[in-house]
Protein backbone atom coordinates (compact mmCIF):
# COMPACT_ATOMS: atom_id res chain seq x y z
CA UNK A 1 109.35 177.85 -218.78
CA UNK A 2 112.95 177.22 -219.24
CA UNK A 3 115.34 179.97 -219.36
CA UNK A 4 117.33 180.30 -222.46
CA UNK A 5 119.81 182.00 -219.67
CA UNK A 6 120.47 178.57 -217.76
CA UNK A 7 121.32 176.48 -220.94
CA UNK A 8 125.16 175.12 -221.81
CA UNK A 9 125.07 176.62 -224.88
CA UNK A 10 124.12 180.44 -224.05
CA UNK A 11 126.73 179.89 -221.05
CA UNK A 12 129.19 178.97 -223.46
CA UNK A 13 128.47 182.27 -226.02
CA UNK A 14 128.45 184.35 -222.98
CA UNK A 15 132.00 183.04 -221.95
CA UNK A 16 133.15 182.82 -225.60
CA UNK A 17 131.89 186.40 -226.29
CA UNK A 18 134.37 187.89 -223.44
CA UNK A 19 137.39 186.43 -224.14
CA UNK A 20 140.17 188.07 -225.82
CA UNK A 21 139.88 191.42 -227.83
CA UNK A 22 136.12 192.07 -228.78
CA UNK A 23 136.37 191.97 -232.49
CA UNK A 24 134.38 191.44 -234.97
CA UNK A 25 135.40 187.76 -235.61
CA UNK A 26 135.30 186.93 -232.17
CA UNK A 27 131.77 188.67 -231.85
CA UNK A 28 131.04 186.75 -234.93
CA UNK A 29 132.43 183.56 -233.40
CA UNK A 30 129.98 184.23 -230.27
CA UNK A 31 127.06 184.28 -232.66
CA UNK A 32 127.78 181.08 -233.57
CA UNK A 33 127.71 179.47 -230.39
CA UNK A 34 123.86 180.51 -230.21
CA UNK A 35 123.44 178.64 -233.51
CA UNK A 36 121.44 179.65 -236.45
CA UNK A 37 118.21 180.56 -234.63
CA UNK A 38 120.12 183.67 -233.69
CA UNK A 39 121.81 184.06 -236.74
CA UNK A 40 118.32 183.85 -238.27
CA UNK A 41 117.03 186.92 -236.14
CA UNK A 42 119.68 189.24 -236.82
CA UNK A 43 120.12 188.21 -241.05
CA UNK A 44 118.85 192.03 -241.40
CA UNK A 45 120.46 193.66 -238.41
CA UNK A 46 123.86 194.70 -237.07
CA UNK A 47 125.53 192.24 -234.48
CA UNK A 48 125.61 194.90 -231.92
CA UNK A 49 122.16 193.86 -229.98
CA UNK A 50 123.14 189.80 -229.97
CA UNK A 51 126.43 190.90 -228.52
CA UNK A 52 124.82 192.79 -226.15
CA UNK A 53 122.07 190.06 -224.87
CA UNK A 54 125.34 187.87 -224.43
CA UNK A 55 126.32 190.84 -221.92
CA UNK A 56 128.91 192.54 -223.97
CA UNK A 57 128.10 196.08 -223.70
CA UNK A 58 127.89 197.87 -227.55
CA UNK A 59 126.76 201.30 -228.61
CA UNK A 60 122.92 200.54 -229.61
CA UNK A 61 122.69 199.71 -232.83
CA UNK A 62 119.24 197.68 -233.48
CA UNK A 63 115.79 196.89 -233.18
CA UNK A 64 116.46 193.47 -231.99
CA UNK A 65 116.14 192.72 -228.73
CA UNK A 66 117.69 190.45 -226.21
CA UNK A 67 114.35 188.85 -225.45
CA UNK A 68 113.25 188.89 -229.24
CA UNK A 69 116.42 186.36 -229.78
CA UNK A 70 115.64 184.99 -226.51
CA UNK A 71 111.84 183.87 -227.63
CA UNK A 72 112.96 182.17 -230.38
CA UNK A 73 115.01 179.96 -229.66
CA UNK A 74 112.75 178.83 -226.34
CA UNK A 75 110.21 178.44 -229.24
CA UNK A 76 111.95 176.63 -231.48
CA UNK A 77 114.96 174.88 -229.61
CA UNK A 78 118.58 175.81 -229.79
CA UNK A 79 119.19 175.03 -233.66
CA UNK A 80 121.85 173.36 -235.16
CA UNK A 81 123.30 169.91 -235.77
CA UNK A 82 123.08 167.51 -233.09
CA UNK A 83 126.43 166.59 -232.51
CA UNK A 84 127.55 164.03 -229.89
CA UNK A 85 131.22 162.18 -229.97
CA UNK A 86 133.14 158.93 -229.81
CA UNK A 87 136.10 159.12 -227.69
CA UNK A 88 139.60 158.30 -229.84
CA UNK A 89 143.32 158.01 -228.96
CA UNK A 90 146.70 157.74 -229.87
CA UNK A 91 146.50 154.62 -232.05
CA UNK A 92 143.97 156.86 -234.38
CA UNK A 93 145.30 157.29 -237.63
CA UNK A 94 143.85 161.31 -237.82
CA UNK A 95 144.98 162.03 -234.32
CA UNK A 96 146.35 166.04 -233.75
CA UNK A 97 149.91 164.94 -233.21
CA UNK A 98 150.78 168.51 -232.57
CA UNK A 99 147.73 169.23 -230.16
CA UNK A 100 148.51 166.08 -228.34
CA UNK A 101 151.96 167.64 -227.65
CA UNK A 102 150.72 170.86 -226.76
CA UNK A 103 148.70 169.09 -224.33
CA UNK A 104 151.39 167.02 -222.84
CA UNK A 105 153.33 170.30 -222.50
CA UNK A 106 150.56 172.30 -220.79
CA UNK A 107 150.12 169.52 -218.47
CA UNK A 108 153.54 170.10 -217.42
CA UNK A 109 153.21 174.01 -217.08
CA UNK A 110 154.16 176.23 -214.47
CA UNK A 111 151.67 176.28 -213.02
CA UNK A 112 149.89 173.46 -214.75
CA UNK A 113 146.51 173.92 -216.14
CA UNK A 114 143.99 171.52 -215.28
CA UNK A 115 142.40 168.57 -217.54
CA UNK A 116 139.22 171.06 -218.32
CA UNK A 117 141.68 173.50 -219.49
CA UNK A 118 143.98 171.29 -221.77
CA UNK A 119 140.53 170.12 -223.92
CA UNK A 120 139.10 173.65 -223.83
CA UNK A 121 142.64 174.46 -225.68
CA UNK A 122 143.56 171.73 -227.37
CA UNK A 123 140.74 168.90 -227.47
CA UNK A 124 142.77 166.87 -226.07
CA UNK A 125 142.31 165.31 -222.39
CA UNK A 126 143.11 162.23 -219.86
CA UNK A 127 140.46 159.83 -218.97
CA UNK A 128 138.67 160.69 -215.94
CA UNK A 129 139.83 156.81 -214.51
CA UNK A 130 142.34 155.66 -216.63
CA UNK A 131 145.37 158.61 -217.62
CA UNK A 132 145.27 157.49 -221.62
CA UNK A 133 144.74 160.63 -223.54
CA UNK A 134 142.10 161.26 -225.08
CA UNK A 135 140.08 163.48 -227.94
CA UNK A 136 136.62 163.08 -229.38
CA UNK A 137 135.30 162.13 -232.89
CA UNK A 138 132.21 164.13 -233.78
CA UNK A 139 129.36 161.93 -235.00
CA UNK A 140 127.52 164.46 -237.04
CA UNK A 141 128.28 162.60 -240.08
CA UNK A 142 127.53 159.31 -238.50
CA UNK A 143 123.80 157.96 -239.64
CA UNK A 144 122.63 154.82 -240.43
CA UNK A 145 122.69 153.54 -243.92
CA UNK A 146 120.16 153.53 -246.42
CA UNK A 147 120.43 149.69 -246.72
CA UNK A 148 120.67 149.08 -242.58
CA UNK A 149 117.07 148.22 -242.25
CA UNK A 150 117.08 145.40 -245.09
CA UNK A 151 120.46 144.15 -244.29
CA UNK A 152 118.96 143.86 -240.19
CA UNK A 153 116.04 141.73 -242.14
CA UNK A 154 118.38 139.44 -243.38
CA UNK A 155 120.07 139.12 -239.94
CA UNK A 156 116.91 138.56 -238.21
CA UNK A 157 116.52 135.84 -241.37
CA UNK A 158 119.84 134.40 -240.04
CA UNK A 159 118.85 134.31 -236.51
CA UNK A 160 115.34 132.60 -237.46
CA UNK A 161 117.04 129.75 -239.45
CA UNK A 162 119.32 129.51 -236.21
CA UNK A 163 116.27 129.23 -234.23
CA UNK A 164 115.16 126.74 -236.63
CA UNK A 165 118.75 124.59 -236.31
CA UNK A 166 118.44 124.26 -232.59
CA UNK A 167 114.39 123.57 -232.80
CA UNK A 168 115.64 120.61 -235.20
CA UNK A 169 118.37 119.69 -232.91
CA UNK A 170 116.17 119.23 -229.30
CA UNK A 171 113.86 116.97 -231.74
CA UNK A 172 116.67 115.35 -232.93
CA UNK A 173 117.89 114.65 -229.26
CA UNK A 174 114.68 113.44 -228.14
CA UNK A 175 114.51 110.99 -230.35
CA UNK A 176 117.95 109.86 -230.92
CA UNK A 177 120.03 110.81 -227.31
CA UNK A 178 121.01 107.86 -225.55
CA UNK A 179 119.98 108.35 -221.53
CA UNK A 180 123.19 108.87 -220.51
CA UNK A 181 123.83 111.80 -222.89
CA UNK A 182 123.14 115.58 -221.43
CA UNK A 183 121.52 117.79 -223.82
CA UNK A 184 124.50 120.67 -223.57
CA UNK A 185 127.20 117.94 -224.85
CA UNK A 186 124.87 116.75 -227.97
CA UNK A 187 124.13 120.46 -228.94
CA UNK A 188 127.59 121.06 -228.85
CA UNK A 189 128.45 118.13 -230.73
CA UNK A 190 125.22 116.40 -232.66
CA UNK A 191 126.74 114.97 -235.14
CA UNK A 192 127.73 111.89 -232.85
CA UNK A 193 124.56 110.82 -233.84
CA UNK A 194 125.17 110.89 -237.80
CA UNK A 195 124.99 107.20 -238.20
CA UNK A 196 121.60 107.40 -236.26
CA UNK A 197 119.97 110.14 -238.85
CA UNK A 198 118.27 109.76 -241.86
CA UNK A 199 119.97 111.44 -245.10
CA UNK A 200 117.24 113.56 -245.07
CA UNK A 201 118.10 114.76 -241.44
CA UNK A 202 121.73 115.58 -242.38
CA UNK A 203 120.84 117.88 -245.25
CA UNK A 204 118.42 119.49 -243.64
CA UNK A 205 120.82 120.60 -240.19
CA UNK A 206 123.57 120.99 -243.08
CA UNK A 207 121.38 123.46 -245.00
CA UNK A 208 120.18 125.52 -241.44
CA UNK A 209 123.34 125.66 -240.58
CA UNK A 210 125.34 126.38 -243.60
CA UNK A 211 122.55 129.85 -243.71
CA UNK A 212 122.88 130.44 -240.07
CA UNK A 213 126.44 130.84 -240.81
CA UNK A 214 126.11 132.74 -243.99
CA UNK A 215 124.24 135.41 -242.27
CA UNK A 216 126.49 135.95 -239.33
CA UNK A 217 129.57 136.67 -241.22
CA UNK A 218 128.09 138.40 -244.32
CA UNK A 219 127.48 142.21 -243.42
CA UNK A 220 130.13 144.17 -241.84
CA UNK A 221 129.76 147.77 -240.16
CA UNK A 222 130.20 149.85 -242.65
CA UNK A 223 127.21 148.11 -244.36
CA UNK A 224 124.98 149.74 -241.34
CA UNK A 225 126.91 152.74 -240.25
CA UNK A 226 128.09 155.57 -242.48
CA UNK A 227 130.53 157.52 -240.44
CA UNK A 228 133.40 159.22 -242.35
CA UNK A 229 135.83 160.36 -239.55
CA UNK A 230 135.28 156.90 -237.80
CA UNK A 231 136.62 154.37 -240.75
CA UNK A 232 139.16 157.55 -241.23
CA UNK A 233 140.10 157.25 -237.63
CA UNK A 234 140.01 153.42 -237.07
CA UNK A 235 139.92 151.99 -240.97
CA UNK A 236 140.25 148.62 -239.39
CA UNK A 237 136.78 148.88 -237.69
CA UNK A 238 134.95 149.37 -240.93
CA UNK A 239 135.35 145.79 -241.80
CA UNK A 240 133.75 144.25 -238.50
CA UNK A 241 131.27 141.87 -238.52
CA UNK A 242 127.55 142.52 -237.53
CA UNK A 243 125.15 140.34 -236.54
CA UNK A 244 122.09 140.24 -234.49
CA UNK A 245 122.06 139.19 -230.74
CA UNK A 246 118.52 138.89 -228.54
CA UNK A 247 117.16 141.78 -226.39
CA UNK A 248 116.85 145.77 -227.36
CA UNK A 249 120.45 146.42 -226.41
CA UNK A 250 123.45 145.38 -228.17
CA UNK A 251 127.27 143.82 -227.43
CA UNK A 252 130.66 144.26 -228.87
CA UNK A 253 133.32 140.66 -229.16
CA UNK A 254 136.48 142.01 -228.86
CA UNK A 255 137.89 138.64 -230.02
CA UNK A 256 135.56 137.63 -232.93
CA UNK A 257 135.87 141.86 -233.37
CA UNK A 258 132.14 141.80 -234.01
CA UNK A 259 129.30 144.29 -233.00
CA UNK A 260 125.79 142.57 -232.22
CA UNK A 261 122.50 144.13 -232.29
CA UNK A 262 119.37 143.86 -230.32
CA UNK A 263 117.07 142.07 -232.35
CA UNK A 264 114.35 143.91 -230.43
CA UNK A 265 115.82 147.26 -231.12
CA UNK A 266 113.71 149.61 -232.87
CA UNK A 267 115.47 151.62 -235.97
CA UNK A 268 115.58 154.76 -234.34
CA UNK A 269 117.80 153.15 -231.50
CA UNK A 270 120.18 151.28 -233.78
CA UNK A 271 122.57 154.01 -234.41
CA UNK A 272 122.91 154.68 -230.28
CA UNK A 273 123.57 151.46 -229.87
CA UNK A 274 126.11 150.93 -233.02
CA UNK A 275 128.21 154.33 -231.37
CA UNK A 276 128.08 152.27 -227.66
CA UNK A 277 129.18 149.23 -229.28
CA UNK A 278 131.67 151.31 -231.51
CA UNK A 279 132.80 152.81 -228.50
CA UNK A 280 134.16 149.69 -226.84
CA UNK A 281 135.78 148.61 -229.95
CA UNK A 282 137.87 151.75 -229.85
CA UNK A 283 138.43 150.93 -225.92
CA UNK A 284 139.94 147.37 -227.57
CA UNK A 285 142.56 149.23 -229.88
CA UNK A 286 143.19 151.94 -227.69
CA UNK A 287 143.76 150.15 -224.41
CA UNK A 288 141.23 152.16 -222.79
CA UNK A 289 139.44 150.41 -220.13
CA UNK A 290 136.68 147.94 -220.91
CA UNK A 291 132.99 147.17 -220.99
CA UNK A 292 131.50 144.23 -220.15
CA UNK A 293 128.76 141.97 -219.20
CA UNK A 294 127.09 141.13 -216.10
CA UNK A 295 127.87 137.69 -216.63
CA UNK A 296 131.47 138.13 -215.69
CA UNK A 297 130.23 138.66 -212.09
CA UNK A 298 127.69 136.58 -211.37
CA UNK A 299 126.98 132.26 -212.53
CA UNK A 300 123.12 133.68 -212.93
CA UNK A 301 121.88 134.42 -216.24
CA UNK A 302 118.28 136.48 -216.52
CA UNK A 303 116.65 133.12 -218.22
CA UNK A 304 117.60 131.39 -214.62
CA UNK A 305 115.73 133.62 -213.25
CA UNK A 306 112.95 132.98 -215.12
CA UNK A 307 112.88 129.19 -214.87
CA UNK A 308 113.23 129.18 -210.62
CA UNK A 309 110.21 131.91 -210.80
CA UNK A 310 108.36 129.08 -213.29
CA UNK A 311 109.48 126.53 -210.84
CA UNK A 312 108.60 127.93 -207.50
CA UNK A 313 104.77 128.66 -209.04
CA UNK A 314 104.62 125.10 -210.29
CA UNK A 315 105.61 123.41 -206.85
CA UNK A 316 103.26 126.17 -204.82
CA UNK A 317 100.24 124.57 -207.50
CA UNK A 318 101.06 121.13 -207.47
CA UNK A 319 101.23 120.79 -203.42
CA UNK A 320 97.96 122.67 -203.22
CA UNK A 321 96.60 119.97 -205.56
CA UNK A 322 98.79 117.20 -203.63
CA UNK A 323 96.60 118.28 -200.46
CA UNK A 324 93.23 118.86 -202.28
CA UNK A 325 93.43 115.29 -203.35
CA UNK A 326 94.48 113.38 -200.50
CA UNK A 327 91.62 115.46 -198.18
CA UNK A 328 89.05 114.54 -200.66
CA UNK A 329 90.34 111.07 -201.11
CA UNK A 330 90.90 111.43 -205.09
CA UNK A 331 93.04 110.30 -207.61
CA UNK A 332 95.79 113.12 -208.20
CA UNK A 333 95.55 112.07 -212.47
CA UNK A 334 91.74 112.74 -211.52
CA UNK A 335 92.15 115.88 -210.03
CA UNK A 336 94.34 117.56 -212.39
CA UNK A 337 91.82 116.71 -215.23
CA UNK A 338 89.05 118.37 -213.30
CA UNK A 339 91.55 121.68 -212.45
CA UNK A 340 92.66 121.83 -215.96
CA UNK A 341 88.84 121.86 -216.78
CA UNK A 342 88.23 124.43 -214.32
CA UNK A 343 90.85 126.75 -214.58
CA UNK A 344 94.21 127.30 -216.61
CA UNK A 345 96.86 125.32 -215.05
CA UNK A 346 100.19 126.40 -215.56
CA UNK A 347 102.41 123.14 -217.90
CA UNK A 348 104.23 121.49 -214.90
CA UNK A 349 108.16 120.72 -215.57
CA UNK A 350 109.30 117.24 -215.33
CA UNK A 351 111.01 117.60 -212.17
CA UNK A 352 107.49 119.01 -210.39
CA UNK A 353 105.61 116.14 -212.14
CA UNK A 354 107.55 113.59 -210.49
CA UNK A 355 106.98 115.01 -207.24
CA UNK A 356 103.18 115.22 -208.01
CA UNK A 357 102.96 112.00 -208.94
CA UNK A 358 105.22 110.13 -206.71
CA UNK A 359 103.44 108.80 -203.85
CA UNK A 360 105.98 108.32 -201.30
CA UNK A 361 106.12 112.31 -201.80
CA UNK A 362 103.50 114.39 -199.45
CA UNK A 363 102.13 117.74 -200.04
CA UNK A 364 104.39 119.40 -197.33
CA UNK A 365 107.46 117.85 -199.56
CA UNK A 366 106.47 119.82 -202.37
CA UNK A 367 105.60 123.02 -200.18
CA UNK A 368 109.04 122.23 -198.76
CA UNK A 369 110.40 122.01 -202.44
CA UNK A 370 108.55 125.54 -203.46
CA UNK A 371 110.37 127.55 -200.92
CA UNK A 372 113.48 125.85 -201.61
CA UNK A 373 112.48 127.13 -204.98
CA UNK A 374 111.84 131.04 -203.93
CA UNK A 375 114.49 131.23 -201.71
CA UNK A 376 117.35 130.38 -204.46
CA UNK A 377 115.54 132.72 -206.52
CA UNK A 378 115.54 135.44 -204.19
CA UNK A 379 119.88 134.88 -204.02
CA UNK A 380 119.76 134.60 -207.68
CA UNK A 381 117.72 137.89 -208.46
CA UNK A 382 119.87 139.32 -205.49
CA UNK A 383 123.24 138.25 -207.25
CA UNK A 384 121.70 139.65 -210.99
CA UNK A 385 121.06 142.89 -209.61
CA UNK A 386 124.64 142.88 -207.98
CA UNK A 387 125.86 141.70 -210.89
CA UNK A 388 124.41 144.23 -213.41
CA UNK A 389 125.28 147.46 -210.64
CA UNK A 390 129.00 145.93 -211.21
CA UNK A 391 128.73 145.56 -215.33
CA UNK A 392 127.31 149.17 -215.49
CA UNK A 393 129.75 150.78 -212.79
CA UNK A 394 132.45 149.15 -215.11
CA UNK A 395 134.73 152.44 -216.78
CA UNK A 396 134.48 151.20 -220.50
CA UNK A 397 130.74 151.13 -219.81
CA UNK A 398 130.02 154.45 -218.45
CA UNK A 399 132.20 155.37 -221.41
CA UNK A 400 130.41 154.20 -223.97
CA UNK A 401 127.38 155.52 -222.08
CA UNK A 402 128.61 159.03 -222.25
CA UNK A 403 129.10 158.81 -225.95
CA UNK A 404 125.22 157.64 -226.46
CA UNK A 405 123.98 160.62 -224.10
CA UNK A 406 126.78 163.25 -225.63
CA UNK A 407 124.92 162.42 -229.37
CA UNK A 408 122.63 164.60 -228.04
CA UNK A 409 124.56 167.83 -227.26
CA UNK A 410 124.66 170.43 -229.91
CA UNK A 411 128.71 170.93 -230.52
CA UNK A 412 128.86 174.31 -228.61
CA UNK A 413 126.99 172.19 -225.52
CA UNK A 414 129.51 169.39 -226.20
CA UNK A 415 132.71 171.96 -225.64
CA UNK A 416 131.03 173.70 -222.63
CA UNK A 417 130.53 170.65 -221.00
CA UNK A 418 133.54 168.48 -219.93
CA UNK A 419 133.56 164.97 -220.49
CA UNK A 420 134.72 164.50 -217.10
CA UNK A 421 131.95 166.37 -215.49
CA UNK A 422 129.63 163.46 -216.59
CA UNK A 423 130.76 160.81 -215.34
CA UNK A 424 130.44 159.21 -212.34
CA UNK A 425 132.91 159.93 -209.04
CA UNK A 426 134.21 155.82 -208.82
CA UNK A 427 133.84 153.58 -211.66
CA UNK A 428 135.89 150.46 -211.88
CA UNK A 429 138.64 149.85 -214.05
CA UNK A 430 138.98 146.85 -215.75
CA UNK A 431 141.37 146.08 -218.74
């Protein structure tokens, strides 16, 4: 069973109830710190036993005992908001300027107080690997608004007509591409081939892509996210852009100042990932350091990994049917009829059906070709993985983290515990 004993927030009452004069508004204040549960117990009773389960020693003056208060909140949770934080700066427009300077000026005391210290007294702090000063916005008014599910419907409808553009583009280039075209030039540019398509090929890419675009730039965050001290903070970043990216996660353009979604993610993860994504748009003003993505380390992208792992399974197949063939002297179009009869053969890509069927290539050619195959995907799953350790060690990253796993401290957890303590030692700093 856990002890109520070991949590932040009773550590925190215990330490708030023994500091300075024991009055009754500090005594009150330590209450608080043990939320309304405890509040709750003692509605009918004087304040002397709480005070004295926090270890301050009173005159007895209750029924109440420690381990009545104690039960209930192991039964029912330490009560109260959950409150986590975004971390702000200088450049906010509801910044403490005169906590900031008392900061600054502690900093420079005789002897000077540590970071921990500063933010217990003024709420201010330095980044743990950056020095940029730094206080948090509470997110307890920050929740998702009413209209953020039907307004992520209407992405997803943007992202399905984009799906829809490019399907009608790769027809478009199979038909129409001259040989000599590559497929990543004509998507970039199809309309090369206007005087190729039909009227009736125009309107329709002109009508995909005119509501592909109308999507995209049509809700803004505010639309999703109601949070108060954030546009009060930052008003700018209530008129960002969202729109809807693939995956569960989410990403932030700090040029197109944008915030994507997941279009995987579930509701109940869309406001963690809005604060992350928030987070590193506050990074962007601030100067803080950045975020990122893995693809800034590494030329491999996840769906690479995919295709080689396709590949190296097709070329394994095909030279096991290369050899099965010439041992039993038939046809190779013959055998692959009778294996796709017999079993479910995977769809071979172009490049492993011209090795199949050529027939100056042999069976150890392709078996050759297959571990040529597995061993660039082993480098390439070995570079991701590198890659992706780099992109989350990344400062702006374990940032914006920290704000996702700080949503779920109660306020009196989030003063006890220090931003600082929960991060990571090293983290690298990129601006």
């Amino acid at each position: 069973m856990p002890r109520l004993e070991d949590s932040p927030s009773y550590k925190y009452a215990v330490e708030l109830a023994k500091v300075g004069p024991h009055t009754w508004k500090s005594w009150v204040d330590a209450l608080a710190a043990l939320a309304t549960g405890a509040k709750e117990l003692m509605k009918d009773a004087p304040a002397g036993s709480v005070l004295r389960s926090l270890g301050v020693k009173m005159p007895p003056k209750s029924t109440r005992s420690e381990d009545d208060i104690k039960n209930y909140i192991l039964d029912y949770g330490i009560p109260g908001a959950r409150v986590g934080a975004l971390f702000a700066g200088k450049r906010s427009a509801t910044m403490n300027r005169g906590m900031w300077a008392k900061a600054k000026k502690l900093e420079n005391n005789t002897p000077p107080l540590d970071n921990e210290q500063i933010r217990q007294q003024t709420q201010w702090f330095r980044g743990k690997f950056d020095p940029a000063w730094r206080y948090e916005i509470p997110d307890n008014e920050a929740v998702l608004t009413p209209n953020a599910k039907y307004i992520i419907g209407e992405l997803q409808a943007g992202v399905d007509m984009h799906d829809k553009y490019v399907k009608k583009l790769y027809s478009l280039y199979e038909q129409y591409a001259p040989q000599d075209m590559k497929k990543p030039d004509f998507l970039d540019n199809p309309y090369k081939l206007l005087p190729k398509l039909t009227d009736t090929e125009i309107s329709d890419l002109r009508l995909l892509l005119l509501g592909k675009r109308a999507q995209e730039g049509k809700w803004t965050l505010k639309d999703v996210l109601d949070h108060p001290m954030l546009y009060d903070a930052y008003p700018e970043m209530a008129n960002y852009k969202v729109r809807l990216t693939g995956g569960g996660g989410g990403a932030f353009n700090h040029m197109a100042r944008s915030v994507a979604l997941g279009a995987d993610a579930t509701h109940d993860s869309m406001l963690s990932v809005l604060l992350h994504e928030v987070q590193h748009g506050i990074q962007t003003i601030e100067g803080f350091p950045m975020g990122g993505a893995p693809s800034q380390f590494t030329s491999w992208l996840p769906e690479d990994i995919d295709r080689l792992a396709d590949f190296a399974e097709q070329a394994t197949v095909a030279a096991a049917l290369k050899r099965k063939a010439k041992n039993t002297n038939t046809p190779i179009h013959d055998m692959i009829r009778d294996t796709i009869r017999d079993s479910a053969l995977p769809p071979f890509s172009t490049d492993v059906e011209d090795l199949l069927f050529d027939a100056n290539v042999t069976a150890d050619d392709i078996e050759k070709a297959a571990r040529k195959y597995r061993d660039t995907l082993k480098r390439a799953r070995a570079s991701l993985d590198a890659a992706n350790a780099r992109y989350r060690n990344l400062a702006g990253e374990e940032e914006a983290r920290l704000v996702e796993h700080r949503k779920q401290l109660t306020p009196f957890e989030r003063n006890y515990n220090a931003p600082a303590s929960q991060l990571p030692d090293t983290a690298e700093v990129v601006y």
